[in-house]
C-alpha atoms as a PDB file:
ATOM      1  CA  UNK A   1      -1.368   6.687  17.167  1.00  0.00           C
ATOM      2  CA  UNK A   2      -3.319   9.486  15.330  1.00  0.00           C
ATOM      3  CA  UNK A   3      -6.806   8.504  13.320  1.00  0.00           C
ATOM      4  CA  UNK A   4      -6.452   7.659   9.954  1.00  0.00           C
ATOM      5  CA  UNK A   5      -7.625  11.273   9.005  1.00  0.00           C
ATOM      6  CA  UNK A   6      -5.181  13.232  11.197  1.00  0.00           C
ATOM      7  CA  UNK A   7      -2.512  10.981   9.731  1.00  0.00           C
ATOM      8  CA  UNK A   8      -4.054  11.760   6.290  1.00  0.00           C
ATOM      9  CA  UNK A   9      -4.275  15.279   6.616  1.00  0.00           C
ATOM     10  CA  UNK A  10      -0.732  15.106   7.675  1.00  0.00           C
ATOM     11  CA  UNK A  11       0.429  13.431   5.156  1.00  0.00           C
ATOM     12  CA  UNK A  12      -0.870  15.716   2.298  1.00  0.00           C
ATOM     13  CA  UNK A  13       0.465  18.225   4.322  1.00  0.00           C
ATOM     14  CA  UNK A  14       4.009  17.420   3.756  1.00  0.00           C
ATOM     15  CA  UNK A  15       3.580  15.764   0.603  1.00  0.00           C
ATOM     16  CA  UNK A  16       5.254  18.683  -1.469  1.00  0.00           C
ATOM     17  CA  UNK A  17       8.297  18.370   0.919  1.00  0.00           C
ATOM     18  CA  UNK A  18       8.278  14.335   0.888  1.00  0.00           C
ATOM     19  CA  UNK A  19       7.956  14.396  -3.305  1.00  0.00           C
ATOM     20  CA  UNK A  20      10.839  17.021  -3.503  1.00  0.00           C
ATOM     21  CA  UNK A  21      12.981  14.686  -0.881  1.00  0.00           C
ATOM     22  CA  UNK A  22      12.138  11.902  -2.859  1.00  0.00           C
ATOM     23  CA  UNK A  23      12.791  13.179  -6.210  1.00  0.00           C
ATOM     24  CA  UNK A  24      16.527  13.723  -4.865  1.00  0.00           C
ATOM     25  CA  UNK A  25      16.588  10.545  -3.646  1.00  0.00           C
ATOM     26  CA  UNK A  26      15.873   9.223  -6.619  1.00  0.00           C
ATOM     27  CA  UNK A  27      18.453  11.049  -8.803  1.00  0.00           C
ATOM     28  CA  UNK A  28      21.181  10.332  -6.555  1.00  0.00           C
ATOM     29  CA  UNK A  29      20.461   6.573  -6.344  1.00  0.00           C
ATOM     30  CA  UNK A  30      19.973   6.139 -10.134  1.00  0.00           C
ATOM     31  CA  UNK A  31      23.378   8.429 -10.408  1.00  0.00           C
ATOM     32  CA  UNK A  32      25.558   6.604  -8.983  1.00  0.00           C
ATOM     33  CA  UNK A  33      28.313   4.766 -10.872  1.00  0.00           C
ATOM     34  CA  UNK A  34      31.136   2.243 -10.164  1.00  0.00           C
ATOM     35  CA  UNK A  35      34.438   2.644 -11.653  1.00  0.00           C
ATOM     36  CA  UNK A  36      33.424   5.933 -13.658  1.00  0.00           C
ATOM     37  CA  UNK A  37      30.366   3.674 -15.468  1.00  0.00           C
ATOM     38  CA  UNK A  38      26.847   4.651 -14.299  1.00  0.00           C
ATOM     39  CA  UNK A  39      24.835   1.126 -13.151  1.00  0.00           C
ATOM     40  CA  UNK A  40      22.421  -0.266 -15.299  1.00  0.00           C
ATOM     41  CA  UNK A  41      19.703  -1.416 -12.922  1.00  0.00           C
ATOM     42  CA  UNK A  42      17.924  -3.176 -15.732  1.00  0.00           C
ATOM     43  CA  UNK A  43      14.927  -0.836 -17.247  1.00  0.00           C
ATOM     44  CA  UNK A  44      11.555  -2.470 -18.338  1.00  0.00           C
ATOM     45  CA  UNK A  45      10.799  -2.202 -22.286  1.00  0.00           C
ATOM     46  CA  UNK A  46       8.614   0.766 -21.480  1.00  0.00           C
ATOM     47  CA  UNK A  47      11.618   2.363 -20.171  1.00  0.00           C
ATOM     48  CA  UNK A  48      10.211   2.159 -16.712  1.00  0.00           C
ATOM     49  CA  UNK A  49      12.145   0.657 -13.620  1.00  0.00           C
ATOM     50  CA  UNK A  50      10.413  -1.701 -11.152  1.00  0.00           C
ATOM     51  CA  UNK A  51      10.938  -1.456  -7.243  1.00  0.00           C
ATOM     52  CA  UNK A  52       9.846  -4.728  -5.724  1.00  0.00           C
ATOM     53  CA  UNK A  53       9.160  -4.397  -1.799  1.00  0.00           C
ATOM     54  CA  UNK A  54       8.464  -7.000   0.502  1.00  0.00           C
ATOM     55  CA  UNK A  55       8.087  -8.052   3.935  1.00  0.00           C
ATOM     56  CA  UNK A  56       8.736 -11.029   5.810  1.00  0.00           C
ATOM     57  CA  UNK A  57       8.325 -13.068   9.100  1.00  0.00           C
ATOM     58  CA  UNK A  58      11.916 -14.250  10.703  1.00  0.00           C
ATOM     59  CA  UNK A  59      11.893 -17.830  12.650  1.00  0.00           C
ATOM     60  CA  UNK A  60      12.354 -16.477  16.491  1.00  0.00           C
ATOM     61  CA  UNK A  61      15.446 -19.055  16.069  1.00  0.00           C
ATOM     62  CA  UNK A  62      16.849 -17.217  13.123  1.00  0.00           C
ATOM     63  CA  UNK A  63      16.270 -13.934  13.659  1.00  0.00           C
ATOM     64  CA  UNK A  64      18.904 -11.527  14.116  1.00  0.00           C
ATOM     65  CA  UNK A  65      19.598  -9.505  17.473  1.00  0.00           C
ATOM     66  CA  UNK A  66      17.522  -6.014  17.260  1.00  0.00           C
ATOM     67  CA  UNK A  67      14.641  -7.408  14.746  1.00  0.00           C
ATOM     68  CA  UNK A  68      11.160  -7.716  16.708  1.00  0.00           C
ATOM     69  CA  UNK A  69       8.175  -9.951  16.063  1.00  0.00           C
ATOM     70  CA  UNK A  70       5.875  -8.969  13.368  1.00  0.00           C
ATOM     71  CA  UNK A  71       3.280 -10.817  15.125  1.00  0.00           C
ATOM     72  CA  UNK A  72       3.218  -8.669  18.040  1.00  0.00           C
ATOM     73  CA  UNK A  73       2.844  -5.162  15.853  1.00  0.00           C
ATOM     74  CA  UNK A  74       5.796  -4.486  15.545  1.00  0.00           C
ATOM     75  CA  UNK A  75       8.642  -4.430  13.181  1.00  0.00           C
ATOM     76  CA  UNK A  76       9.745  -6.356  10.488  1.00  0.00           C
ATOM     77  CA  UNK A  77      12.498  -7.162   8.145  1.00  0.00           C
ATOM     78  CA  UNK A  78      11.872  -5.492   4.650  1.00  0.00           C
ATOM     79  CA  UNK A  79      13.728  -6.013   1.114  1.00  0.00           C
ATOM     80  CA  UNK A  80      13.666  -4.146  -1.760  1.00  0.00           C
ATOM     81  CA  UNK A  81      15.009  -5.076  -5.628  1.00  0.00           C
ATOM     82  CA  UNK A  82      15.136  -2.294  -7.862  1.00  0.00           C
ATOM     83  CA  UNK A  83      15.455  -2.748 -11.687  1.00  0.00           C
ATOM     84  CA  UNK A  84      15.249  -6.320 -13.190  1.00  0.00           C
ATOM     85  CA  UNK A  85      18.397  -7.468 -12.469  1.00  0.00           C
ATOM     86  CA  UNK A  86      17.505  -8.489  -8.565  1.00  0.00           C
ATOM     87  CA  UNK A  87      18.397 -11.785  -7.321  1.00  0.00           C
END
């Protein structure tokens, strides 16, 4: 695991690349449509749409095949909502 510098450095690095990659990301996501009618994700007044990430801890009885403990530094289940419409 590189030092927070290196990993710094490394990031601002490739941050032209990562904002151009996410850019298109973005415009194909908020592009799409469903039976010819583009998806309305549910903008703030502002005009701005929320992303709301979060992580959580599975019971070791519950958790699915493939997902590893959180507690042991390792992975763990994410979900995202974008827009306000979200469940």
């Amino acid at each position: 695991m590189p030092s927070s510098a290196t990993l710094r450095q490394r990031f601002d690095a490739m941050g032209t690349q990562w904002s151009e990659l996410a850019d298109q990301i973005n415009r194909a996501v908020l592009g799409l449509h469903i039976n010819g009618a583009p998806i309305d994700f549910g903008a703030l007044p502002t005009g701005h749409l929320p992303l709301d990430i979060d992580t959580f801890v599975m019971d070791q009885a519950t958790r699915p095949r493939g997902v590893l403990d959180l507690r042991r530094g390792r992975r763990s289940p994410h979900r995202a909502d974008l827009g306000t419409r979200g469940c």
